[in-house]
Structures are given as structure tokens and as C-alpha cells.
PDB file of N, CA and C in Angstrom:
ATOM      1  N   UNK A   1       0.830  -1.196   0.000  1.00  0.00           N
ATOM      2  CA  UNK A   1       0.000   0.000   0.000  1.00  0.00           C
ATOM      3  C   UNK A   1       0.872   1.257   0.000  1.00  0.00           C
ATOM      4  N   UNK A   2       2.132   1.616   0.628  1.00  0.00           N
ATOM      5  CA  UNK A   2       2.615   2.522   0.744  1.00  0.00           C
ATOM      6  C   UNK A   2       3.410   2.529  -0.864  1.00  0.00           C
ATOM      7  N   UNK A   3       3.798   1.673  -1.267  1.00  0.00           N
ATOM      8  CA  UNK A   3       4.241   1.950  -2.633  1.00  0.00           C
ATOM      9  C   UNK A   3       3.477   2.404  -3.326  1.00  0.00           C
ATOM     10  N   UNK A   4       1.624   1.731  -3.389  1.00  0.00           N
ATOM     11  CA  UNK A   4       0.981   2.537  -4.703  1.00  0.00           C
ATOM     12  C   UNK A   4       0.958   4.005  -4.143  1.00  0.00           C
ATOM     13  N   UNK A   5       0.916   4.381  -2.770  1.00  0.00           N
ATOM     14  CA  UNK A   5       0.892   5.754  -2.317  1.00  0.00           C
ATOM     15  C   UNK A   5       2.127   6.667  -3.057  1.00  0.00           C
ATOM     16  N   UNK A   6       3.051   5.750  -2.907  1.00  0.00           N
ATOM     17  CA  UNK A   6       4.505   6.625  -3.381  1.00  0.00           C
ATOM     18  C   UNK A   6       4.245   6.907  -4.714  1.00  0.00           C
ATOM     19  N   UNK A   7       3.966   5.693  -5.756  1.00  0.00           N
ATOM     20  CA  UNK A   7       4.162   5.997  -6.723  1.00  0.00           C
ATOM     21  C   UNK A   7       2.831   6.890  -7.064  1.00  0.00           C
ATOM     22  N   UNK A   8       1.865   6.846  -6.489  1.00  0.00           N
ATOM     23  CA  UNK A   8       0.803   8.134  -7.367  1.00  0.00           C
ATOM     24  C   UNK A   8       1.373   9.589  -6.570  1.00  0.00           C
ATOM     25  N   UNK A   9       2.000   9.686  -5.664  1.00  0.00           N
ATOM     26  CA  UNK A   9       3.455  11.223  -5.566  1.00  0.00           C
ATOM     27  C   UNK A   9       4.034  11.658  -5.987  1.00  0.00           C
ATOM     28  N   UNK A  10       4.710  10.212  -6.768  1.00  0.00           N
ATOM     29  CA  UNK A  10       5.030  10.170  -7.552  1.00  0.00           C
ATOM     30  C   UNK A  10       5.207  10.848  -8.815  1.00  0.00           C
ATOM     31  N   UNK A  11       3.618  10.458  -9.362  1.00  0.00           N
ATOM     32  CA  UNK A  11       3.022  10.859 -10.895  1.00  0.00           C
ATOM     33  C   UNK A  11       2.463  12.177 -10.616  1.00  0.00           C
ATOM     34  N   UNK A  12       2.148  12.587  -8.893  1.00  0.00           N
ATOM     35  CA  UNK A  12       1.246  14.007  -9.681  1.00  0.00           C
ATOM     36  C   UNK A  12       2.526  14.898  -9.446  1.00  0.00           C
ATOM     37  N   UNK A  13       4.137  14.582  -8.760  1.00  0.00           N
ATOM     38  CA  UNK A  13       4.884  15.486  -8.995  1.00  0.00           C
ATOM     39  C   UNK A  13       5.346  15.986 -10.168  1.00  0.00           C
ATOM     40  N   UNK A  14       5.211  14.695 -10.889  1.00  0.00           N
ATOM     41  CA  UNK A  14       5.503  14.625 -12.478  1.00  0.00           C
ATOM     42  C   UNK A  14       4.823  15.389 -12.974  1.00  0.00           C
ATOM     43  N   UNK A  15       3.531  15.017 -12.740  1.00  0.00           N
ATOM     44  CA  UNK A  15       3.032  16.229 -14.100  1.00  0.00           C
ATOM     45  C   UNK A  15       2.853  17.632 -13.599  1.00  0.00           C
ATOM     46  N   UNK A  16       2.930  17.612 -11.848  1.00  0.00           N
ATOM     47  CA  UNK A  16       3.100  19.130 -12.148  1.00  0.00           C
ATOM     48  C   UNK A  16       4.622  19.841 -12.662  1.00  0.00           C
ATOM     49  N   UNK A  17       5.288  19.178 -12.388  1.00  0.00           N
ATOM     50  CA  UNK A  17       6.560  19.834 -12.798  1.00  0.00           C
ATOM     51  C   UNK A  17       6.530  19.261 -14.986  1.00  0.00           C
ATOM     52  N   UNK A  18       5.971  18.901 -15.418  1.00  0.00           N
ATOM     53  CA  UNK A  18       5.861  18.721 -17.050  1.00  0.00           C
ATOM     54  C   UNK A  18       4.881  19.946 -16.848  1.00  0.00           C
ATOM     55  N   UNK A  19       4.126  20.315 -15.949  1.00  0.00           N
ATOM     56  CA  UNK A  19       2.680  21.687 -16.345  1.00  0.00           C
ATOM     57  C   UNK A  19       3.918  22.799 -16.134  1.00  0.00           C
ATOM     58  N   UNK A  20       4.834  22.504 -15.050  1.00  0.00           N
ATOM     59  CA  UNK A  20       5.426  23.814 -14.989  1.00  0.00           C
ATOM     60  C   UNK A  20       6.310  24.376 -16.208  1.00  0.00           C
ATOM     61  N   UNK A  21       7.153  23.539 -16.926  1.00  0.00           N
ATOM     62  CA  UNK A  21       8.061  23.857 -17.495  1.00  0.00           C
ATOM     63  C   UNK A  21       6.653  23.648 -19.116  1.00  0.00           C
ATOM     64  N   UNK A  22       5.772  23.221 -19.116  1.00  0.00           N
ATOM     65  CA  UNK A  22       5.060  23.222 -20.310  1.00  0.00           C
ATOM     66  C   UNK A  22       4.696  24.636 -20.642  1.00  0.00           C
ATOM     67  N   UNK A  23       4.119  25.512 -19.492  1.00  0.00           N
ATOM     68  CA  UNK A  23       3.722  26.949 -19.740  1.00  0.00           C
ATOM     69  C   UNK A  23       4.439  27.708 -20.406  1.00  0.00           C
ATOM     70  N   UNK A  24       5.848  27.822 -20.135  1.00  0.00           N
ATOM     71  CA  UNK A  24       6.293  28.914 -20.862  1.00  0.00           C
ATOM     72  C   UNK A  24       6.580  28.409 -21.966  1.00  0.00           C
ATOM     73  N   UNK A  25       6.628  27.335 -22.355  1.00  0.00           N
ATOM     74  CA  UNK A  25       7.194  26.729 -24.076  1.00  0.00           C
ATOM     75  C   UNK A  25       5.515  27.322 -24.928  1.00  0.00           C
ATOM     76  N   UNK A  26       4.760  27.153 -24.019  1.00  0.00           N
ATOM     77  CA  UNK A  26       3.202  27.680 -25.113  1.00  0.00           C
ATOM     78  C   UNK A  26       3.485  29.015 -25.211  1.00  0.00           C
ATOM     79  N   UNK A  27       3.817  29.932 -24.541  1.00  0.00           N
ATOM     80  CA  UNK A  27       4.179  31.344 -23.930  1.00  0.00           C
ATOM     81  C   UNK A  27       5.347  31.725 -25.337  1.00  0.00           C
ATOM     82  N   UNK A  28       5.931  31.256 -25.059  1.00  0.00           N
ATOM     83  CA  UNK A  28       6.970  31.500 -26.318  1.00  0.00           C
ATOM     84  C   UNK A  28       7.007  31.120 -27.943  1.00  0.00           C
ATOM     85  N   UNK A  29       6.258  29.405 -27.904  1.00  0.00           N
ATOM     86  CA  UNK A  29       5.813  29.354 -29.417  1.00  0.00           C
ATOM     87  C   UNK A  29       4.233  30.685 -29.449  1.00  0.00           C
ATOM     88  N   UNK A  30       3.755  31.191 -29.055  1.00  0.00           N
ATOM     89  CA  UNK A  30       2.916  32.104 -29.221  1.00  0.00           C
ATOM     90  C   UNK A  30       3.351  33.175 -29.530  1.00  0.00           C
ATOM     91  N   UNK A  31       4.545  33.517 -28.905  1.00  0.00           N
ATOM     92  CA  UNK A  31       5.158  34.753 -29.151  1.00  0.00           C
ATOM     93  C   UNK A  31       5.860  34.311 -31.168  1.00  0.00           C
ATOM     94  N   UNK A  32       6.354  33.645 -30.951  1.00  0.00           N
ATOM     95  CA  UNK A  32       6.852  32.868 -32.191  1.00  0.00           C
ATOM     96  C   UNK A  32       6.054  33.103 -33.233  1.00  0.00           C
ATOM     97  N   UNK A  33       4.943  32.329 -33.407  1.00  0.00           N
ATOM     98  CA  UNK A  33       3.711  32.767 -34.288  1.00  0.00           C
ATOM     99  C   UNK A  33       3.269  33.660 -34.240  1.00  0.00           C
ATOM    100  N   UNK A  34       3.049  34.532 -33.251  1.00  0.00           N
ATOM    101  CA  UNK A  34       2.672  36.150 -33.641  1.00  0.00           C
ATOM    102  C   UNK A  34       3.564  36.901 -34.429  1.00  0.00           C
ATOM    103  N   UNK A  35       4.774  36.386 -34.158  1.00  0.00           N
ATOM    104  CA  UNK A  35       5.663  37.073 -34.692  1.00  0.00           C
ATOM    105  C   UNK A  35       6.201  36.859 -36.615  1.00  0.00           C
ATOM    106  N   UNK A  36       5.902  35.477 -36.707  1.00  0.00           N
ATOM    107  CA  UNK A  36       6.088  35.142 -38.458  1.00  0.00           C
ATOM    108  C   UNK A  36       4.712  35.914 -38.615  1.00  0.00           C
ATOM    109  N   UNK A  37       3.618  36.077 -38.424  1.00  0.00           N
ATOM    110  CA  UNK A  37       2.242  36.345 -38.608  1.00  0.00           C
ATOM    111  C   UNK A  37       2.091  37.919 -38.947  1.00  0.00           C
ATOM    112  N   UNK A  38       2.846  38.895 -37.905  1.00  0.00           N
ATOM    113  CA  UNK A  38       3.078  39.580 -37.883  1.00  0.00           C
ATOM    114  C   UNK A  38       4.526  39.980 -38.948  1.00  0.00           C
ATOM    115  N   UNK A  39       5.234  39.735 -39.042  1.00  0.00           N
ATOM    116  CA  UNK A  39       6.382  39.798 -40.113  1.00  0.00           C
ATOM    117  C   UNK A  39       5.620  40.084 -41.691  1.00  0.00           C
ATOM    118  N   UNK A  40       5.048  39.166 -41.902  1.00  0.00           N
ATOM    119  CA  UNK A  40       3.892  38.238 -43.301  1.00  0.00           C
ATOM    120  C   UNK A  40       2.977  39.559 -43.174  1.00  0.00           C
ATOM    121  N   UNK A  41       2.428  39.931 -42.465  1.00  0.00           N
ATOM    122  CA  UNK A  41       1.588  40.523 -42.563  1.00  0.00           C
ATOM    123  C   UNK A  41       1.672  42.460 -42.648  1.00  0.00           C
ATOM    124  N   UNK A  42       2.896  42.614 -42.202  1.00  0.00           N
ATOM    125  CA  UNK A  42       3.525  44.209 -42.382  1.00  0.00           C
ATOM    126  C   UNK A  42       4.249  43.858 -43.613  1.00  0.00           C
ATOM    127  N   UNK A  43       4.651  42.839 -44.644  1.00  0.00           N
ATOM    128  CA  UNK A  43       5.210  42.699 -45.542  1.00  0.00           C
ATOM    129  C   UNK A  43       4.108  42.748 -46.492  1.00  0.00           C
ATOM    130  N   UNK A  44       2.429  42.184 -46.697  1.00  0.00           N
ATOM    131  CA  UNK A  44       2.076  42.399 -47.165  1.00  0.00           C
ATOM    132  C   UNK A  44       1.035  43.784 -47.018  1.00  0.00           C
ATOM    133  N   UNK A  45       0.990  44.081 -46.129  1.00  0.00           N
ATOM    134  CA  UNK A  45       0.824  45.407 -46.216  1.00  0.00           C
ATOM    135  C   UNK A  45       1.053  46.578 -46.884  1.00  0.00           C
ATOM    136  N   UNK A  46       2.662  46.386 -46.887  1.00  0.00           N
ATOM    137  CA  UNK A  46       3.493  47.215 -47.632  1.00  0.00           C
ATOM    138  C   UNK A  46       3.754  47.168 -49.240  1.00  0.00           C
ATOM    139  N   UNK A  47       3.252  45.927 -49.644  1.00  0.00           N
ATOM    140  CA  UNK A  47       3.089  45.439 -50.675  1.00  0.00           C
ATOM    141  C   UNK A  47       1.467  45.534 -51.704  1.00  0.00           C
ATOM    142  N   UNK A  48       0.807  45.537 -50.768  1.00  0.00           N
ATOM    143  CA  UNK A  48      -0.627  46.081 -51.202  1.00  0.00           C
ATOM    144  C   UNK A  48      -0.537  47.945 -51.234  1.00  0.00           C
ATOM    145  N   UNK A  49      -0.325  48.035 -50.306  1.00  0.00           N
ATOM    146  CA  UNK A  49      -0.841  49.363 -49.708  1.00  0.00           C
ATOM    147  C   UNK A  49       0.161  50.362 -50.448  1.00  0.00           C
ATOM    148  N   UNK A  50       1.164  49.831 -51.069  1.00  0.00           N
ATOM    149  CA  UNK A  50       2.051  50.613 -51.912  1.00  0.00           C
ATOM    150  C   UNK A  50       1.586  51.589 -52.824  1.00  0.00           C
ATOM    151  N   UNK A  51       0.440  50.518 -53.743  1.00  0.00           N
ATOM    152  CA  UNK A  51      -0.749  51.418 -54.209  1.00  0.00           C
ATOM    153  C   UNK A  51      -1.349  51.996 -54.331  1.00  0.00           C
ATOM    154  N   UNK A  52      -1.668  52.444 -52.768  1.00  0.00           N
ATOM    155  CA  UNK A  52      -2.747  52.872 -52.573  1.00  0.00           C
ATOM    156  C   UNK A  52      -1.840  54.375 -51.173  1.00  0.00           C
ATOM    157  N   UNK A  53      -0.271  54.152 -51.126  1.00  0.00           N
ATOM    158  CA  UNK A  53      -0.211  55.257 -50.806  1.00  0.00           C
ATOM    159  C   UNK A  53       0.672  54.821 -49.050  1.00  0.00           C
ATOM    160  N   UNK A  54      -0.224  53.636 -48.828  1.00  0.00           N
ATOM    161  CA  UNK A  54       0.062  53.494 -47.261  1.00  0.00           C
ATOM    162  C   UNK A  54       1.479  52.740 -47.618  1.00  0.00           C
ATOM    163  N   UNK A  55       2.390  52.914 -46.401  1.00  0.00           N
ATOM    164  CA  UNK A  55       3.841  51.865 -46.121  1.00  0.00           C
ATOM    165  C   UNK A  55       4.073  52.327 -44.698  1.00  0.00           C
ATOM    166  N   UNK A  56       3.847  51.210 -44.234  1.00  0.00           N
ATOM    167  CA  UNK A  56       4.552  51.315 -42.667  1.00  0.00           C
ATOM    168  C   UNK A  56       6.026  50.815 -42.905  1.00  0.00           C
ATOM    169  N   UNK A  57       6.971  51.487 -42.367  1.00  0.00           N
ATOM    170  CA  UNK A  57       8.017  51.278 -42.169  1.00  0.00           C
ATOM    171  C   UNK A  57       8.714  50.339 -41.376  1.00  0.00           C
ATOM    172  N   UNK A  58       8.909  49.595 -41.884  1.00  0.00           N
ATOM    173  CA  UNK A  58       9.411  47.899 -40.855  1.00  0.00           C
ATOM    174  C   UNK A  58      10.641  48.328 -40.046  1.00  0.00           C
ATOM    175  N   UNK A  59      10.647  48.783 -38.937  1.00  0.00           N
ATOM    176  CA  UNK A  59      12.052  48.575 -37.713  1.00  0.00           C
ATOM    177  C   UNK A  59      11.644  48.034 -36.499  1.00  0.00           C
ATOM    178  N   UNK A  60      12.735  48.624 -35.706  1.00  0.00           N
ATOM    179  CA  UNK A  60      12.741  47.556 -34.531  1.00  0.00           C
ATOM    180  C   UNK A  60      11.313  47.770 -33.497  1.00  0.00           C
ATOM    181  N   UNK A  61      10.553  49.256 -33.828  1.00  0.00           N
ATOM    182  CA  UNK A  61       9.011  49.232 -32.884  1.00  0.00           C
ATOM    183  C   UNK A  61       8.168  48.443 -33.736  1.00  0.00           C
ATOM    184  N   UNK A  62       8.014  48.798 -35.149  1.00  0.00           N
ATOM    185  CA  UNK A  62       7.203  48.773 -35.601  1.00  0.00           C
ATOM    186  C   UNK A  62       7.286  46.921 -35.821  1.00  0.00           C
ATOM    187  N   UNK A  63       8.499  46.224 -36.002  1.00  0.00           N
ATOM    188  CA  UNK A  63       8.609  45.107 -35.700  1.00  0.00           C
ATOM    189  C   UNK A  63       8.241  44.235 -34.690  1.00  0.00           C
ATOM    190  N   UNK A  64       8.345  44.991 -33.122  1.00  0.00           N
ATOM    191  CA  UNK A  64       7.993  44.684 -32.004  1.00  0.00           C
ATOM    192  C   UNK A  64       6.472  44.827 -31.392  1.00  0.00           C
ATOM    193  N   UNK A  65       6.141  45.740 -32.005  1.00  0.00           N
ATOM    194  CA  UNK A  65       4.669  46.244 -32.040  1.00  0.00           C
ATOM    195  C   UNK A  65       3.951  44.496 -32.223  1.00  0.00           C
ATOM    196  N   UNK A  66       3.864  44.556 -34.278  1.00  0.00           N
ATOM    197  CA  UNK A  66       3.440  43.645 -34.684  1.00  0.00           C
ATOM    198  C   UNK A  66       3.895  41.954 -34.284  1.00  0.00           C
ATOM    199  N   UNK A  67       5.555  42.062 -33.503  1.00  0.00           N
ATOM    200  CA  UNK A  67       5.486  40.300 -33.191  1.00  0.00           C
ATOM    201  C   UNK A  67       5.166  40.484 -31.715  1.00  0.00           C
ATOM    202  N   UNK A  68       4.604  40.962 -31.367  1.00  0.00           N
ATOM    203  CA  UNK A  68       3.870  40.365 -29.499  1.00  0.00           C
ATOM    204  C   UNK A  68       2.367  40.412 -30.042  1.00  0.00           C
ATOM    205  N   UNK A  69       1.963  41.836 -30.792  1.00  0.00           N
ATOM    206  CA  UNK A  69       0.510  41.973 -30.667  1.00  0.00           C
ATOM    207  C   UNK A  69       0.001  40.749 -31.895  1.00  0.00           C
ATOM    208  N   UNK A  70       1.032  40.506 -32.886  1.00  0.00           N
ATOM    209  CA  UNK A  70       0.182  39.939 -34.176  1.00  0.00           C
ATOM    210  C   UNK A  70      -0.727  40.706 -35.013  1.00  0.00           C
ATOM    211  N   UNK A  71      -1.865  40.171 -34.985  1.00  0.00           N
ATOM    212  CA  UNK A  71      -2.647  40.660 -36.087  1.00  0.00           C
ATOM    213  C   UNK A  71      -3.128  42.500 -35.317  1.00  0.00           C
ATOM    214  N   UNK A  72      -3.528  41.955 -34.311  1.00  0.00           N
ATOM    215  CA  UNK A  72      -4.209  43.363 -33.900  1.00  0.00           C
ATOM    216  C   UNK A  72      -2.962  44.537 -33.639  1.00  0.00           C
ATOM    217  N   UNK A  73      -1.630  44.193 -33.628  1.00  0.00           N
ATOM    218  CA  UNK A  73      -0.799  45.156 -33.788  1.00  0.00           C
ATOM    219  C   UNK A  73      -0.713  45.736 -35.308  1.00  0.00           C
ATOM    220  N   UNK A  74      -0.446  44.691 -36.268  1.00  0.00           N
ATOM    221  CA  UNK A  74      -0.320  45.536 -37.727  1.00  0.00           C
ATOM    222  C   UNK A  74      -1.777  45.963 -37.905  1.00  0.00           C
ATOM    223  N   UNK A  75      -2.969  45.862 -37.262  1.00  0.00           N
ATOM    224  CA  UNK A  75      -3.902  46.561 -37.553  1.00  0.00           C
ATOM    225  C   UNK A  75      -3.569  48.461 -36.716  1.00  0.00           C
ATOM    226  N   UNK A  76      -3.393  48.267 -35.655  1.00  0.00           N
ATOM    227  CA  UNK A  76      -2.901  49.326 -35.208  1.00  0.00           C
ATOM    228  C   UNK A  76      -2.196  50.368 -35.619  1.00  0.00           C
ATOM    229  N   UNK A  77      -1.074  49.677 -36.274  1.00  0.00           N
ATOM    230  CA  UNK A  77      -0.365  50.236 -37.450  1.00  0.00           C
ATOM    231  C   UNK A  77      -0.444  50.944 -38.152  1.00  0.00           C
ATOM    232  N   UNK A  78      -1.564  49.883 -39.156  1.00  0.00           N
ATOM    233  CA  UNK A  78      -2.364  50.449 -40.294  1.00  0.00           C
ATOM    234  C   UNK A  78      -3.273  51.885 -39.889  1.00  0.00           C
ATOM    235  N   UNK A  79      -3.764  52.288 -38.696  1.00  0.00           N
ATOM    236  CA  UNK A  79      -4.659  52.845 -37.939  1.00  0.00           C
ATOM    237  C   UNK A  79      -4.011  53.941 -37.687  1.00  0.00           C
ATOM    238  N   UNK A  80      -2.903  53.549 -37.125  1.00  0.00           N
ATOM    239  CA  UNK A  80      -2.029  54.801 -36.829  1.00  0.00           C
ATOM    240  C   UNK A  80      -1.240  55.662 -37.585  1.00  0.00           C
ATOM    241  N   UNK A  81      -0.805  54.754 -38.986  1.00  0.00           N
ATOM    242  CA  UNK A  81      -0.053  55.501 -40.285  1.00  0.00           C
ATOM    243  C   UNK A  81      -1.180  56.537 -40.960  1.00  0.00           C
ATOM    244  N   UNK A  82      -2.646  55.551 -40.819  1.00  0.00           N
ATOM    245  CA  UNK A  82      -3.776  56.594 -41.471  1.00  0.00           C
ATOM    246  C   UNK A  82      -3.972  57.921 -40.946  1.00  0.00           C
ATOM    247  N   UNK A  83      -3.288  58.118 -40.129  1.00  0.00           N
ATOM    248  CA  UNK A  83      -3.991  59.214 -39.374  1.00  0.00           C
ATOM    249  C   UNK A  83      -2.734  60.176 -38.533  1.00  0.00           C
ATOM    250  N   UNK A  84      -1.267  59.410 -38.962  1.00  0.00           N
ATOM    251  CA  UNK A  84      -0.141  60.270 -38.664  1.00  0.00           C
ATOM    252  C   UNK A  84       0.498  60.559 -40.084  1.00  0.00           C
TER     253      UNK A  84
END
């Protein structure tokens, strides 16, 4: 009896320590994908909108902006070039 005790102590130390170190790997591939998403998406921006007048300028804010926020940052962008 004290062994199946140990070993289910065992298992829930386990998975809390796999939950602990699991969080920030989601935390960071998120940041990751916002960030190609965001890249792709101020590239085509600049590529449409050439046309039509708009170009946000890709550096290190306007880069940083769009890879944490993603989509709703190059919308911001777009929002904020219209109107500066």
C-alpha cells in the first residue's frame, strides 16, 4: 500500500513539474507565431498598400509592435499611419 501511495506522488509530482516547465514553451511558441504572422503581414501590407499610398516602415518598434501583438498590432499600425 505505501508503494501505490509513493508511486501516485510520484506521478502528480511529475506532471506538475511537465505543467510547470510546459507553460512557458506555449508562452513562447505564441510569441513565435505572432511574430512570423506579424512579419507576413507588415510585408504584405506594404506590398498592397504601396498602391494605394500606405507603407509602414518595418524597424525595430514597428517590428515589435506587430510580433507580441500579431494581427491586432499591424492593424494598429495600419490605424495609426492613417492618421499620422
Amino acid at each position: 500500500m505505501e508503494a501505490f501511495i509513493g508511486f501516485l506522488i510520484g506521478l502528480l509530482v511529475l506532471f506538475l513539474v511537465v505543467k510547470l516547465f510546459a507553460w512557458p514553451i506555449k508562452i513562447l511558441l505564441k510569441l513565435i507565431v505572432n511574430g512570423i504572422l506579424g512579419g507576413i503581414l507588415l510585408w504584405l501590407v506594404n506590398l498592397v498598400g504601396g498602391a494605394f499610398g500606405l507603407y509602414i516602415g518595418i524597424n525595430i518598434v514597428t517590428a515589435l509592435i506587430a510580433g507580441i501583438l500579431g494581427i491586432p498590432g499591424v492593424l494598429f499600425l495600419i490605424i495609426f499611419t492613417m492618421f499620422m
